[in-house]
Protein backbone atom coordinates (compact mmCIF):
# COMPACT_ATOMS: atom_id res chain seq x y z
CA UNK A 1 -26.58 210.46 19.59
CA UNK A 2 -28.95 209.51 16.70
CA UNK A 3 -30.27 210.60 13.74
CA UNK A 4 -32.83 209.19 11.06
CA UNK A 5 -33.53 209.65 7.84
CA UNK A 6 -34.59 208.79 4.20
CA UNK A 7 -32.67 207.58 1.60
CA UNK A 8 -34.15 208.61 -1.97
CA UNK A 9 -35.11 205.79 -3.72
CA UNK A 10 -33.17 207.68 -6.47
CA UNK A 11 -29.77 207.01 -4.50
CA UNK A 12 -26.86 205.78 -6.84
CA UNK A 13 -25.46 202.09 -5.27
CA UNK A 14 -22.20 202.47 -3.17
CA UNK A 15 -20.28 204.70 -0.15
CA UNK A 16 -21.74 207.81 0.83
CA UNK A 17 -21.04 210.25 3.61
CA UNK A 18 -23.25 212.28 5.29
CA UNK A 19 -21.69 215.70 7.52
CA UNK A 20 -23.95 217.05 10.53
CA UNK A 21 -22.73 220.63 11.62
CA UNK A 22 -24.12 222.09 15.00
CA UNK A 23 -23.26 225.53 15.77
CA UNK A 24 -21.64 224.54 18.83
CA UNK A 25 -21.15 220.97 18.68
CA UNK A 26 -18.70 220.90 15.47
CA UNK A 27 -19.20 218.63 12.62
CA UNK A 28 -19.93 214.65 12.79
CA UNK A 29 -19.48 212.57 9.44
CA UNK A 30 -20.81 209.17 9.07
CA UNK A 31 -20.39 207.12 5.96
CA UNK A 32 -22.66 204.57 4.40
CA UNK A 33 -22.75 201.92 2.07
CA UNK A 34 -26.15 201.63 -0.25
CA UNK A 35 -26.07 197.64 -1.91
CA UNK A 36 -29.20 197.97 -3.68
CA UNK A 37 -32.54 199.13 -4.50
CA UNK A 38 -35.59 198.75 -2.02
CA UNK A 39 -38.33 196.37 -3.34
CA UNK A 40 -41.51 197.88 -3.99
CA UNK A 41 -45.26 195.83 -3.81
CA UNK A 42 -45.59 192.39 -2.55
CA UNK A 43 -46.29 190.82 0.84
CA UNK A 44 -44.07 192.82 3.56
CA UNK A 45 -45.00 190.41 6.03
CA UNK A 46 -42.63 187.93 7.59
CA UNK A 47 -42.41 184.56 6.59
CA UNK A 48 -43.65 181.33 8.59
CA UNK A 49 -40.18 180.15 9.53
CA UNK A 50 -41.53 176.99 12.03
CA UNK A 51 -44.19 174.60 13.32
CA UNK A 52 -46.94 175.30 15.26
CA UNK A 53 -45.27 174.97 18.94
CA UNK A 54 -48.69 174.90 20.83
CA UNK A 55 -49.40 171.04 21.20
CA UNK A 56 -46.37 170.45 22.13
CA UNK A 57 -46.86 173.24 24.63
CA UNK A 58 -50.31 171.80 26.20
CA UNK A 59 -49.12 168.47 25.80
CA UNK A 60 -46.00 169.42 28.40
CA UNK A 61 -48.37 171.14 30.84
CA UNK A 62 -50.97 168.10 30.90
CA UNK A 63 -47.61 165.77 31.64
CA UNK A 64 -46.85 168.20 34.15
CA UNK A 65 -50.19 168.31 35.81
CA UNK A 66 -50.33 164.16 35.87
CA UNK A 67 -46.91 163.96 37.45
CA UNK A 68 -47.65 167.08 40.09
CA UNK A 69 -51.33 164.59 40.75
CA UNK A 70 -49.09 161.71 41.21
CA UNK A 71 -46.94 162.97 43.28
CA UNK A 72 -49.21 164.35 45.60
CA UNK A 73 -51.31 161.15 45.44
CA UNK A 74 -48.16 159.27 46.46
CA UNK A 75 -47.25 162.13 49.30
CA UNK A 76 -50.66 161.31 50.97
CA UNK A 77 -50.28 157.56 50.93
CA UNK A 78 -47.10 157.86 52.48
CA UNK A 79 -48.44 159.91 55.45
């Protein structure tokens, strides 16, 4: 089961408890703890948190393709 919803920006900090009655179902109570107040404006985007990984990434795939070219080089001398 799930349920969504808003919390006023008006909510008061601390525990609260929410109660969901079906007609059949009975009554559910969650409760919840608000710490503080959402921030409003600014960049919502995530922060650059490491280096750029794609050198290192084509840089492992050329090794790979030399030592496959070796290899194979080596295979046919041996034959």
């Amino acid at each position: 089961m799930s349920f969504a919803w808003t919390i006023p920006a008006d909510t008061e900090v601390g525990t609260h408890t929410v109660t969901l009655t079906g007609a059949q179902s009975g009554a559910v109570t969650i409760s919840f703890e608000v710490t503080g107040a959402a921030v409003s404006g600014g960049d919502a985007s995530l922060a650059s948190t490491g280096a750029d990984s794609m050198p290192a990434l084509s840089l492992g795939a050329l090794l790979l393709l030399l030592g496959l070219g070796v290899a194979l080089v080596a295979r046919r001398r041996r034959v």
